[in-house]
PDB file of N, CA and C in Angstrom:
ATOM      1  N   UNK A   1     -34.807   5.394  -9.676  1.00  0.00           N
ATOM      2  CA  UNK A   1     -35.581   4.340 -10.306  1.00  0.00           C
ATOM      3  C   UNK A   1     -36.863   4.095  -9.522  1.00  0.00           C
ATOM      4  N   UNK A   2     -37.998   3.845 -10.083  1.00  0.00           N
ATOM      5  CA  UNK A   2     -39.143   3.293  -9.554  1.00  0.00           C
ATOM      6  C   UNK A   2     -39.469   2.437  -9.351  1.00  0.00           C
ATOM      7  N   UNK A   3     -40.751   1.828  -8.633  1.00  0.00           N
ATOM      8  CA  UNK A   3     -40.597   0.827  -8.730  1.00  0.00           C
ATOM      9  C   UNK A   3     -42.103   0.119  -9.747  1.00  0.00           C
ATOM     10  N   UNK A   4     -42.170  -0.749 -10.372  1.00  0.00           N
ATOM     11  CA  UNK A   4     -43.187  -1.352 -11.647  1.00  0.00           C
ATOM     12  C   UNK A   4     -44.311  -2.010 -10.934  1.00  0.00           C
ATOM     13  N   UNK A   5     -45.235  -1.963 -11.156  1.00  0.00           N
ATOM     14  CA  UNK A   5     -46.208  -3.245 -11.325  1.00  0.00           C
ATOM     15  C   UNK A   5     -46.402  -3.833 -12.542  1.00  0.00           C
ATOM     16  N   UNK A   6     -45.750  -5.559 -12.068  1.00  0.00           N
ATOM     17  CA  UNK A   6     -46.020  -6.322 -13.490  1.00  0.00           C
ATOM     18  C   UNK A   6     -47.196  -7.188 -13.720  1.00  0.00           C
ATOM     19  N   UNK A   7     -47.135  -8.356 -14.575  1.00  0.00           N
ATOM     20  CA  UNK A   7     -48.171  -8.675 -15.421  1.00  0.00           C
ATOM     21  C   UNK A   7     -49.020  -9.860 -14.085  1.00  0.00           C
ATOM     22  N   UNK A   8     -48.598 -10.126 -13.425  1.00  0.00           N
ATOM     23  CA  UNK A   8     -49.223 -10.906 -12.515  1.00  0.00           C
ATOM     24  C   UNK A   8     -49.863 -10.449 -11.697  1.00  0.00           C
ATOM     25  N   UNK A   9     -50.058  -9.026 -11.811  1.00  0.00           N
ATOM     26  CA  UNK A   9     -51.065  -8.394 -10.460  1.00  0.00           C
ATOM     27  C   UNK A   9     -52.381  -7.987 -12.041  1.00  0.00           C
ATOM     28  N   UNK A  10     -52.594  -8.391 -13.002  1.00  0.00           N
ATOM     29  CA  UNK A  10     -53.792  -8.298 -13.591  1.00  0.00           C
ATOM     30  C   UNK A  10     -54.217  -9.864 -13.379  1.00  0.00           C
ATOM     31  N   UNK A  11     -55.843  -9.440 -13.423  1.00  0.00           N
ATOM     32  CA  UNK A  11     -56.656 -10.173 -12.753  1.00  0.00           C
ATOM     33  C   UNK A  11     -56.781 -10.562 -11.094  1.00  0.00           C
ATOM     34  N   UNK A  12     -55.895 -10.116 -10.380  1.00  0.00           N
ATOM     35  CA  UNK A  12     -55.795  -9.844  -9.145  1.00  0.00           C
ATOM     36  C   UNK A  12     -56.157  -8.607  -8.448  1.00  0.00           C
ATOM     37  N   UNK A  13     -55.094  -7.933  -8.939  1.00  0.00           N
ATOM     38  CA  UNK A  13     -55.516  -6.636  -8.087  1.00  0.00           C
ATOM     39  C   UNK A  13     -55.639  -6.645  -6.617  1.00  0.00           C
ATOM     40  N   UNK A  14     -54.684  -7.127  -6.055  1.00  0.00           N
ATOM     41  CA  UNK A  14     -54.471  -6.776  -4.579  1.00  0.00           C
ATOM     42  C   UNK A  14     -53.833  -5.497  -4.320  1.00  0.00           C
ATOM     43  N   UNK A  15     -54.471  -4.972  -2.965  1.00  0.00           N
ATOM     44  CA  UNK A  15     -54.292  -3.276  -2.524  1.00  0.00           C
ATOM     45  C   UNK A  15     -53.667  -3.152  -1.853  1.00  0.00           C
ATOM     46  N   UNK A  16     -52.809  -4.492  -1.278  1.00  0.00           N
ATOM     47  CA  UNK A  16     -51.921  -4.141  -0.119  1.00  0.00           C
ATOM     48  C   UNK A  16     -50.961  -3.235   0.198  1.00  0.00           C
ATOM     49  N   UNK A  17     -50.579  -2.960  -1.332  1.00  0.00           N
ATOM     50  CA  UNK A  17     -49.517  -2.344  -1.445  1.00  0.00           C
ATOM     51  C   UNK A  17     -49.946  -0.830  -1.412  1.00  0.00           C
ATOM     52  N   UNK A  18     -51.001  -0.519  -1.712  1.00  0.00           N
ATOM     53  CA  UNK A  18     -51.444   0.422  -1.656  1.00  0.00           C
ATOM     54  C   UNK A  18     -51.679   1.378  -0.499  1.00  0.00           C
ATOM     55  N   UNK A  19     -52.047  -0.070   0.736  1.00  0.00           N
ATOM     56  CA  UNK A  19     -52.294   1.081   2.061  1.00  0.00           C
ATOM     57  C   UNK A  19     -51.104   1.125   2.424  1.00  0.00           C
ATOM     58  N   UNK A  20     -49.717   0.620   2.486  1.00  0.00           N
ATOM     59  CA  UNK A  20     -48.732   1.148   3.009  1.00  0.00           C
ATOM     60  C   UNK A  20     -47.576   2.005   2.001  1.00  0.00           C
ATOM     61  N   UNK A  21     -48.280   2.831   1.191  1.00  0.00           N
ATOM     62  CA  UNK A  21     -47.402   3.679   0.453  1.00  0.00           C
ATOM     63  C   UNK A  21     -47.787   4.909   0.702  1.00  0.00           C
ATOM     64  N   UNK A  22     -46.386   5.994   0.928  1.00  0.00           N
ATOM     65  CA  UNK A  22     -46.600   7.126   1.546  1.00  0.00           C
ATOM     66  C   UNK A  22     -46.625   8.242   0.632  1.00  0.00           C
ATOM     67  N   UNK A  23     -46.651   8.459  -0.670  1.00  0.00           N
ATOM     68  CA  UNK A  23     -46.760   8.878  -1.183  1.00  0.00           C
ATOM     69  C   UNK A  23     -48.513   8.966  -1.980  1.00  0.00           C
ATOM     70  N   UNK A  24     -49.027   7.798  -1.892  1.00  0.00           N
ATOM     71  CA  UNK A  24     -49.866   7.708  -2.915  1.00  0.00           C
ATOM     72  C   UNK A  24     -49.968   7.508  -4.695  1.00  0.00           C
ATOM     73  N   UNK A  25     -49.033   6.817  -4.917  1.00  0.00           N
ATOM     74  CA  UNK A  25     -48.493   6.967  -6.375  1.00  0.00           C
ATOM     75  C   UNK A  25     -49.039   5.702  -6.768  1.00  0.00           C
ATOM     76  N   UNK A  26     -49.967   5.057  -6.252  1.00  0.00           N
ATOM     77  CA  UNK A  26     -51.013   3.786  -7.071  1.00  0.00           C
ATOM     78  C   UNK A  26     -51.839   4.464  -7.651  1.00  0.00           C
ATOM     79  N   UNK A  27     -52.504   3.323  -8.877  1.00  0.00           N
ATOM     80  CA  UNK A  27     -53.315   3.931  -9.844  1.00  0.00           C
ATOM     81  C   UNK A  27     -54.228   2.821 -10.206  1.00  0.00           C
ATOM     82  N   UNK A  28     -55.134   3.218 -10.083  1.00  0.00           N
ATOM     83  CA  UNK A  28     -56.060   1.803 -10.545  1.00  0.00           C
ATOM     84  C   UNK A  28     -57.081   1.822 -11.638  1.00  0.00           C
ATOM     85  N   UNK A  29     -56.937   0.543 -11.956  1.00  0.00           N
ATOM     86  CA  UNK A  29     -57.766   0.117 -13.352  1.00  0.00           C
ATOM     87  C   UNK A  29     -58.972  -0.614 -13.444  1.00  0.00           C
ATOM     88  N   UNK A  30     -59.301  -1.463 -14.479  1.00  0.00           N
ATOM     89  CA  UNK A  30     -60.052  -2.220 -14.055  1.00  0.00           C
ATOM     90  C   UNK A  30     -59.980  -3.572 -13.187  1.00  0.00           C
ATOM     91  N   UNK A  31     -59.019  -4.020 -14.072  1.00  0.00           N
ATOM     92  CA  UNK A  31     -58.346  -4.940 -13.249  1.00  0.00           C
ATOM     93  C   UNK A  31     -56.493  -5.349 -13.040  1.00  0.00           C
ATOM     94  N   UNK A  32     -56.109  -3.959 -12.821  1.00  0.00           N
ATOM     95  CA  UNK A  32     -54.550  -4.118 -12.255  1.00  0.00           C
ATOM     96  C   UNK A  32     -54.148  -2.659 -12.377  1.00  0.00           C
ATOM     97  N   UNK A  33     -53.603  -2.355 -11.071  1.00  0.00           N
ATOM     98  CA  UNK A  33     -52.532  -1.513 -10.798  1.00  0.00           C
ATOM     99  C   UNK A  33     -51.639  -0.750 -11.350  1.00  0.00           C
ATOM    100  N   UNK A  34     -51.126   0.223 -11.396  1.00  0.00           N
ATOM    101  CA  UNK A  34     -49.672   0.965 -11.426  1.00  0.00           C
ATOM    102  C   UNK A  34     -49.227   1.534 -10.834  1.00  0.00           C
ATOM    103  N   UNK A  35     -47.809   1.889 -10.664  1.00  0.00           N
ATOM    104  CA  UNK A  35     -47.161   3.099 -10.151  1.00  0.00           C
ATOM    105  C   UNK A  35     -46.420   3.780 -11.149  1.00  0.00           C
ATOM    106  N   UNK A  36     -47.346   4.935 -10.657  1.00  0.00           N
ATOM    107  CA  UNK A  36     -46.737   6.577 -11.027  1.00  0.00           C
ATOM    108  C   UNK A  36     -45.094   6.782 -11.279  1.00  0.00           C
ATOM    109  N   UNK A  37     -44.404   6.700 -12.408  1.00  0.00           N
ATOM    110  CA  UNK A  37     -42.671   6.603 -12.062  1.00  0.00           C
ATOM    111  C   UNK A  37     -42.593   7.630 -11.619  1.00  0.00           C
ATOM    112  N   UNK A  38     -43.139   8.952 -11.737  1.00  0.00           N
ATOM    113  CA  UNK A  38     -42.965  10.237 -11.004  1.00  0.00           C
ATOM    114  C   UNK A  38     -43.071  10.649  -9.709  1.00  0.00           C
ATOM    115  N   UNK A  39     -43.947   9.664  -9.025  1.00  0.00           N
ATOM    116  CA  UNK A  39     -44.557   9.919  -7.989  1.00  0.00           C
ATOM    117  C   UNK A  39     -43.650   8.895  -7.393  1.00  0.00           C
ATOM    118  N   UNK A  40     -43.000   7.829  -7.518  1.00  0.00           N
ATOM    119  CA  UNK A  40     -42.904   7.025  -6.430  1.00  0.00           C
ATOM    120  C   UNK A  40     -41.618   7.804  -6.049  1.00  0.00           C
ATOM    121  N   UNK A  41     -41.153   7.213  -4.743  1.00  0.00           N
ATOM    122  CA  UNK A  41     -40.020   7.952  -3.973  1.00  0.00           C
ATOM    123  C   UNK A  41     -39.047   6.842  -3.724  1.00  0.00           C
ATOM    124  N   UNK A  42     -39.143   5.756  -3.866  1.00  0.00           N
ATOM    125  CA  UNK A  42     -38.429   4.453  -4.041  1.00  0.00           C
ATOM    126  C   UNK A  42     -38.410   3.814  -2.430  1.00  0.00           C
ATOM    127  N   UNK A  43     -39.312   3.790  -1.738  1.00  0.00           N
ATOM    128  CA  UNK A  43     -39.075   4.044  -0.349  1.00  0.00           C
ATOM    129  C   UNK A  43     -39.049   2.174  -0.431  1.00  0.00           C
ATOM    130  N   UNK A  44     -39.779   1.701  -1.184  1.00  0.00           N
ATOM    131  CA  UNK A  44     -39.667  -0.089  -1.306  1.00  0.00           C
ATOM    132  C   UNK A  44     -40.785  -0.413  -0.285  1.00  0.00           C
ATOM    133  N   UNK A  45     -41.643   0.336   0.593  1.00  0.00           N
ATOM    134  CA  UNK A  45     -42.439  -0.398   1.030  1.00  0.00           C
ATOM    135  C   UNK A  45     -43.164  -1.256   0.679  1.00  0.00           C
ATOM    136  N   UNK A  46     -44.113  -0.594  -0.635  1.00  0.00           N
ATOM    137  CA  UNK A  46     -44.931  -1.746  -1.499  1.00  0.00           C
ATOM    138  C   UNK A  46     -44.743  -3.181  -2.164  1.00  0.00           C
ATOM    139  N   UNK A  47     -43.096  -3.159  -2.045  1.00  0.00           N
ATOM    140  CA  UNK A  47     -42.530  -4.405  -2.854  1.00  0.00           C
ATOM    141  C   UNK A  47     -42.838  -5.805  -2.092  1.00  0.00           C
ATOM    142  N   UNK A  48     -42.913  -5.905  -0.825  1.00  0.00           N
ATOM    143  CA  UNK A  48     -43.111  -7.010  -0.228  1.00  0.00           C
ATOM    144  C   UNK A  48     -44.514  -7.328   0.510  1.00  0.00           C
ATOM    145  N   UNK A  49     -45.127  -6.368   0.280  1.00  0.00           N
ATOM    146  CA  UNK A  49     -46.868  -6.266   0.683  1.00  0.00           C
ATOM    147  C   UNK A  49     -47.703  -6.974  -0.232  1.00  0.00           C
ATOM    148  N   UNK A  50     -47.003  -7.020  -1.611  1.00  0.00           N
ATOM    149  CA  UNK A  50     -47.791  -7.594  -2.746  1.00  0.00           C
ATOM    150  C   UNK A  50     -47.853  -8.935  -2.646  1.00  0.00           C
ATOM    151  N   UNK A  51     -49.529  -9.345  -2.611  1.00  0.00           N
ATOM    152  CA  UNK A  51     -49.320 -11.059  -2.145  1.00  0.00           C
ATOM    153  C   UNK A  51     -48.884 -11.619  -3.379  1.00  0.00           C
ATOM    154  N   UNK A  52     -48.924 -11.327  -4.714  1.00  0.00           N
ATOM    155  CA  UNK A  52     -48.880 -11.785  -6.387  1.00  0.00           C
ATOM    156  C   UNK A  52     -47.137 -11.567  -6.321  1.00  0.00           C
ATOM    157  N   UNK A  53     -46.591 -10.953  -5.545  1.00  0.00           N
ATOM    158  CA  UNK A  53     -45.032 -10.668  -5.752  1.00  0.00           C
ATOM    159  C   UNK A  53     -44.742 -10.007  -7.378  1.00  0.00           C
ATOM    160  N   UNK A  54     -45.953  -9.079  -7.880  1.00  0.00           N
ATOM    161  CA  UNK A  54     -46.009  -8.390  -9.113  1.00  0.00           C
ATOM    162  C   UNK A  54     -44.811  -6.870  -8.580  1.00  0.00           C
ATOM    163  N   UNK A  55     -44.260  -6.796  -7.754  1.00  0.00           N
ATOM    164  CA  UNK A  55     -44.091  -5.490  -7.696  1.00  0.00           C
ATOM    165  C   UNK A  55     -42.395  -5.210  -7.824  1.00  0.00           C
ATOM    166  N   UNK A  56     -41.431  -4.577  -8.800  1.00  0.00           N
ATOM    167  CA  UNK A  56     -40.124  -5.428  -8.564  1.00  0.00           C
ATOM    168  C   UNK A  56     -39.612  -3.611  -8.703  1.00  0.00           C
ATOM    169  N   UNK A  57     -38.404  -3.415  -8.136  1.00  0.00           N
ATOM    170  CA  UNK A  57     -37.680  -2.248  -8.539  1.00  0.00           C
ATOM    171  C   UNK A  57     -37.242  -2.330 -10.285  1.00  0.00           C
ATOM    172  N   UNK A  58     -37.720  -1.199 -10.813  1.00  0.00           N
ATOM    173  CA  UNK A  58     -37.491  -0.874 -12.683  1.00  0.00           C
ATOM    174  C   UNK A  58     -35.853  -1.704 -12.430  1.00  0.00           C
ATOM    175  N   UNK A  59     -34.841  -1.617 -12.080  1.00  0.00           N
ATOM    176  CA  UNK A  59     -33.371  -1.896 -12.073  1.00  0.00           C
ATOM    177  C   UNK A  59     -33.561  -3.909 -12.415  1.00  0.00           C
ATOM    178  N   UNK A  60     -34.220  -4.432 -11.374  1.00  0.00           N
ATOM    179  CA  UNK A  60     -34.236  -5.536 -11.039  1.00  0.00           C
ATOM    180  C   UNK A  60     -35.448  -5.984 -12.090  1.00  0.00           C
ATOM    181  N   UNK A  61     -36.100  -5.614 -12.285  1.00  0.00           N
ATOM    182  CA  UNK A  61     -37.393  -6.246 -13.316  1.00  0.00           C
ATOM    183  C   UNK A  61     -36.759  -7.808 -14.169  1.00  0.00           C
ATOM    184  N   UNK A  62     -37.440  -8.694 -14.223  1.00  0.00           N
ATOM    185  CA  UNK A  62     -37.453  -9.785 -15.108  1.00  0.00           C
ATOM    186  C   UNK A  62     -37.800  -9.175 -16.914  1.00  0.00           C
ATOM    187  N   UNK A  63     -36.766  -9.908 -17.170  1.00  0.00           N
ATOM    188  CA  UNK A  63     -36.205  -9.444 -18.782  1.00  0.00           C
ATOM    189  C   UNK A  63     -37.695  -9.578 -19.626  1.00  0.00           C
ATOM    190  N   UNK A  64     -38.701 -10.230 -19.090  1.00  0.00           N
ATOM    191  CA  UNK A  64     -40.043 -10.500 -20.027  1.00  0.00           C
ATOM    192  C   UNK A  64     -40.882  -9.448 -19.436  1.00  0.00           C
ATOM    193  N   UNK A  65     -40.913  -8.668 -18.635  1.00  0.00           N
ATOM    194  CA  UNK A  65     -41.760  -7.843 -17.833  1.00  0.00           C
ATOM    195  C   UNK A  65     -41.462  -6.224 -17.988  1.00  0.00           C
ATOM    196  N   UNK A  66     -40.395  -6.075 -18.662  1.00  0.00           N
ATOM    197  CA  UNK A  66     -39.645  -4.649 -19.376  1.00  0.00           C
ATOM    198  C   UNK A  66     -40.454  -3.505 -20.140  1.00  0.00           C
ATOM    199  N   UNK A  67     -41.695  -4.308 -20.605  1.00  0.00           N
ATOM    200  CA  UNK A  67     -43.169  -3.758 -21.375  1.00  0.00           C
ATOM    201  C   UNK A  67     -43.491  -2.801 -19.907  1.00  0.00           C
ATOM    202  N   UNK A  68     -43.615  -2.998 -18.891  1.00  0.00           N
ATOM    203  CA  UNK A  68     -44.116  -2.940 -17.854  1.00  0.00           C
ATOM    204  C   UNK A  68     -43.674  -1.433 -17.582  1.00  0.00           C
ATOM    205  N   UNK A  69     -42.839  -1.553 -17.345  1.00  0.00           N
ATOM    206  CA  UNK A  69     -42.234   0.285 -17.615  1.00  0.00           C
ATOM    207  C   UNK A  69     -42.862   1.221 -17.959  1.00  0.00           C
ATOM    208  N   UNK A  70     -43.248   1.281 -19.054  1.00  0.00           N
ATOM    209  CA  UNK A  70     -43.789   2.082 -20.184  1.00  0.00           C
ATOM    210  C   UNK A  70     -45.386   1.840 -19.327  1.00  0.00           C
ATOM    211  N   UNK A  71     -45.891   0.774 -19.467  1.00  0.00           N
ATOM    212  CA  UNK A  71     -46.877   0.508 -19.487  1.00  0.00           C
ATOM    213  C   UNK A  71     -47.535   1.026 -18.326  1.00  0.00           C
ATOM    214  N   UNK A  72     -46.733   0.753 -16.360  1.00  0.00           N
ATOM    215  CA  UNK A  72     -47.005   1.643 -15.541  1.00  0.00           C
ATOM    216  C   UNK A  72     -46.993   3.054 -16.018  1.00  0.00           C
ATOM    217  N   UNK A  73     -46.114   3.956 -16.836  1.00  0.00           N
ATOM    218  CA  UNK A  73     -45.904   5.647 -16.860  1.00  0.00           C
ATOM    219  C   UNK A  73     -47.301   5.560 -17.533  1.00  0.00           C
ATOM    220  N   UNK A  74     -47.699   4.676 -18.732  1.00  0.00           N
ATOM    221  CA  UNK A  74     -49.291   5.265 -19.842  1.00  0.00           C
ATOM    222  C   UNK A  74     -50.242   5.367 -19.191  1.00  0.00           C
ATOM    223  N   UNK A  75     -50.340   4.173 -18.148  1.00  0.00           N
ATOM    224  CA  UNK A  75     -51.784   4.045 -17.546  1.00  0.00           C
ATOM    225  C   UNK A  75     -51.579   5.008 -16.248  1.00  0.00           C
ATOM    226  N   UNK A  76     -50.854   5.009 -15.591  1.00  0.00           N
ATOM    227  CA  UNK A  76     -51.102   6.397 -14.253  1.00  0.00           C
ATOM    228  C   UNK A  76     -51.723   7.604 -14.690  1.00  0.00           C
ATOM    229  N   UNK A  77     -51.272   8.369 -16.161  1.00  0.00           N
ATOM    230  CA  UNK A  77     -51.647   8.966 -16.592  1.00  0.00           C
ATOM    231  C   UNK A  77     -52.996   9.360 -16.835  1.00  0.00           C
ATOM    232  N   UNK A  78     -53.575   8.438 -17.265  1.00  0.00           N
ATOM    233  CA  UNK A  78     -54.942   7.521 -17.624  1.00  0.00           C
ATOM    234  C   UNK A  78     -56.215   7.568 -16.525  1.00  0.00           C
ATOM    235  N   UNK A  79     -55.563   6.771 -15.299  1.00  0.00           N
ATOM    236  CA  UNK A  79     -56.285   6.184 -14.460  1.00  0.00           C
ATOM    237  C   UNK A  79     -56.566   7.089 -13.373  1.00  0.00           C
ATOM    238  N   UNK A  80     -57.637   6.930 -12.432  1.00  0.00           N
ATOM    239  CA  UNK A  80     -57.434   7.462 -11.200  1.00  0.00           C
ATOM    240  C   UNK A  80     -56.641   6.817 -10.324  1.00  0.00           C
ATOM    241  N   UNK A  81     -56.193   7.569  -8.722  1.00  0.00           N
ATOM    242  CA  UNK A  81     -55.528   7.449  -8.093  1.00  0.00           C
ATOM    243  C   UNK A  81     -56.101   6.718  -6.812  1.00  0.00           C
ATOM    244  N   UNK A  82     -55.098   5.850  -6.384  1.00  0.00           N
ATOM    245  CA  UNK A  82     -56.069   4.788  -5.493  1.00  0.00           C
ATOM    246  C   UNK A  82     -55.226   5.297  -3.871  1.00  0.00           C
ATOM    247  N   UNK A  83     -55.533   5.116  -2.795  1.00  0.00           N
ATOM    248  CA  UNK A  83     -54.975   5.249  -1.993  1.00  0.00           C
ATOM    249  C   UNK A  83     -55.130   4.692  -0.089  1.00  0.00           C
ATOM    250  N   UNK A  84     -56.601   3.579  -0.663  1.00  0.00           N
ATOM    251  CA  UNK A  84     -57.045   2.421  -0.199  1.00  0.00           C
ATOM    252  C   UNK A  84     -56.994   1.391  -0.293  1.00  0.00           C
ATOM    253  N   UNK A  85     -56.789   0.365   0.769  1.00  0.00           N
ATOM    254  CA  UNK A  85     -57.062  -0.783   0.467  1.00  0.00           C
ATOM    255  C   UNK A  85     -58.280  -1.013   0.382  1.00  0.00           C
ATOM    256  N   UNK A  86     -58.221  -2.203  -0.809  1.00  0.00           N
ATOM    257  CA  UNK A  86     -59.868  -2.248  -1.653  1.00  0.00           C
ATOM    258  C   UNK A  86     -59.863  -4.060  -1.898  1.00  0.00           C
ATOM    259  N   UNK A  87     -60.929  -4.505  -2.034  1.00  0.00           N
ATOM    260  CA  UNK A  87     -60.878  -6.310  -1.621  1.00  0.00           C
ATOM    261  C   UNK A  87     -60.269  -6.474  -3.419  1.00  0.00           C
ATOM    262  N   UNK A  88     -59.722  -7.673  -3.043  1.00  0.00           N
ATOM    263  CA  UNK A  88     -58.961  -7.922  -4.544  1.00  0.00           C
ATOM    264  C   UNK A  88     -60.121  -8.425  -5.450  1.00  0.00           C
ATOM    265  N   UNK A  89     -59.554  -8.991  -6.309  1.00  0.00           N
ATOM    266  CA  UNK A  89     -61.262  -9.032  -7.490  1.00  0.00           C
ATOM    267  C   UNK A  89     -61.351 -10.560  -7.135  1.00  0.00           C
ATOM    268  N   UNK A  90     -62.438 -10.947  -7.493  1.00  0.00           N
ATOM    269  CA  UNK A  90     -63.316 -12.621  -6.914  1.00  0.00           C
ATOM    270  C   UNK A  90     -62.778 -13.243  -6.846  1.00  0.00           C
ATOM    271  N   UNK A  91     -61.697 -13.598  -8.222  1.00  0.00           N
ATOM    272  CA  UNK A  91     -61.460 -14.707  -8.818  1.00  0.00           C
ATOM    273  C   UNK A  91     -59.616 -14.324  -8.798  1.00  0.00           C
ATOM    274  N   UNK A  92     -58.963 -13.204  -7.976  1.00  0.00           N
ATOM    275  CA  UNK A  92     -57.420 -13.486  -7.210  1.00  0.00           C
ATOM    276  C   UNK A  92     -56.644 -14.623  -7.625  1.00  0.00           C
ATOM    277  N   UNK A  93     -57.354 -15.336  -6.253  1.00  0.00           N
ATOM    278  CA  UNK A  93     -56.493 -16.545  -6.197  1.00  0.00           C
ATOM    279  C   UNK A  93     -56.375 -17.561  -7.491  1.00  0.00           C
ATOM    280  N   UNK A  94     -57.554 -17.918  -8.026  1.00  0.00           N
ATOM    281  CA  UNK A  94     -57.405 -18.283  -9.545  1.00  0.00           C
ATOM    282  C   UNK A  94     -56.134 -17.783 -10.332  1.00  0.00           C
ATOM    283  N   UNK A  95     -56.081 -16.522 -10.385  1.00  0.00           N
ATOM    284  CA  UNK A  95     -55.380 -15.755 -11.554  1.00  0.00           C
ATOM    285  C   UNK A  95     -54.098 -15.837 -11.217  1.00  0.00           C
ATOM    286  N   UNK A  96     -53.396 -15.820  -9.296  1.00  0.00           N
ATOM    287  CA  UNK A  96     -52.175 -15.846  -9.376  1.00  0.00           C
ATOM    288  C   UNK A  96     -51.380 -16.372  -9.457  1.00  0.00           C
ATOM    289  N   UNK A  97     -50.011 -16.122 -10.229  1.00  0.00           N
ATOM    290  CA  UNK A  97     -49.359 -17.206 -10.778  1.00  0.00           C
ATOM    291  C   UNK A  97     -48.862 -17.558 -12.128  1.00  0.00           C
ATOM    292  N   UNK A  98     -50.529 -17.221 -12.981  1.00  0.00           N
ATOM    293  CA  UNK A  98     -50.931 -17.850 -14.426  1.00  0.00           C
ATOM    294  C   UNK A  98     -50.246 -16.976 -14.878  1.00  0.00           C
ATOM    295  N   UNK A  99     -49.587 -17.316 -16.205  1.00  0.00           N
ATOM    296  CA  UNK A  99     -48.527 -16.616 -17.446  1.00  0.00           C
ATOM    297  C   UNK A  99     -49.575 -15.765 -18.560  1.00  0.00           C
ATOM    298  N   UNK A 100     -49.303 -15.752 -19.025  1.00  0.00           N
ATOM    299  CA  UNK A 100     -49.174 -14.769 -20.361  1.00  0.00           C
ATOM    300  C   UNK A 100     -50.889 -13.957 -20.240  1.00  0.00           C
ATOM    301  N   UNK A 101     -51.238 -13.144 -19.284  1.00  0.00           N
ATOM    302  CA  UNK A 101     -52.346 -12.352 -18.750  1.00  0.00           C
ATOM    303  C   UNK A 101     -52.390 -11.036 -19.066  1.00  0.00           C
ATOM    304  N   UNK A 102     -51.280 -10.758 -20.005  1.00  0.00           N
ATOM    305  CA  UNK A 102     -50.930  -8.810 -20.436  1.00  0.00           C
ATOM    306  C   UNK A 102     -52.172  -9.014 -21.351  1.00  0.00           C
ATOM    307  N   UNK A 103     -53.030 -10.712 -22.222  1.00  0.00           N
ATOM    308  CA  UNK A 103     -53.725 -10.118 -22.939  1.00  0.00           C
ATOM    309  C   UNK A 103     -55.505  -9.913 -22.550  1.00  0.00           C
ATOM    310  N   UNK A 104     -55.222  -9.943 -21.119  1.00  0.00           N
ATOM    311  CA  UNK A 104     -56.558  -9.778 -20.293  1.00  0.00           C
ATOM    312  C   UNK A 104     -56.431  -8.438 -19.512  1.00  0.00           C
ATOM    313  N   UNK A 105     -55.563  -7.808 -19.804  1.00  0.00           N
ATOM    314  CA  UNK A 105     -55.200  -6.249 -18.718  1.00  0.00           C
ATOM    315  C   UNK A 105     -56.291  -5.240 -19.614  1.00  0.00           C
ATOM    316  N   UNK A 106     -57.096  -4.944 -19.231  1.00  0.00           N
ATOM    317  CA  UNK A 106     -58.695  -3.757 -19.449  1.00  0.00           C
ATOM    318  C   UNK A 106     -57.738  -2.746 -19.123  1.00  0.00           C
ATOM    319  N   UNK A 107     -57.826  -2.003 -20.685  1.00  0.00           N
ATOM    320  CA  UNK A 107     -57.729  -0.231 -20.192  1.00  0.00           C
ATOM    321  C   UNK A 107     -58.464   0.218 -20.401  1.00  0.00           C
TER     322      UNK A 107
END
């Protein structure tokens, strides 16, 4: 199992998770993240680096965040590959937290 980025790391976009993954299986957008289900190795580093706490093992995912699945495998595909930490977007702290933001996620 992999592990997801969900709906609370759009409009954020923090990279933390990014510099401590050994694989490289982040993917970035305009404004939010994925992981590669292929690429990740389940090692769990990234899960607790995330300041938004967007990052959950596919097994454990919250029953409203299940879109998320799918939605990390479309966009890795898609996107380029990130493998830096990069400053989060302006307005972060604003965004984290706030509910229903899947309809502000830029592909």
């Amino acid at each position: 199992m992999a592990f997801v980025v969900t709906e609370n790391c759009i409009k954020c976009k923090y990279t933390d998770c990014v510099e401590v993954c050994p694989v490289d299986c982040f993917y970035e957008g305009p404004n939010f993240l994925v992981i590669h289900p292929d690429e990740c190795i389940d090692c769990a580093l990234c899960e607790p680096e995330c300041p938004a706490e967007a990052i959950f093992e596919e097994d454990d995912l919250p029953s409203d965040q299940k879109q998320f699945i799918e939605l990390n495998a479309e966009l890795a595909e898609k996107w380029p590959n990130i493998s830096e930490k990069k400053d989060p977007l302006p307005d972060a702290t604003e965004w984290d937290g706030k509910s229903d933001k899947l309809k502000h996620l830029e592909k």
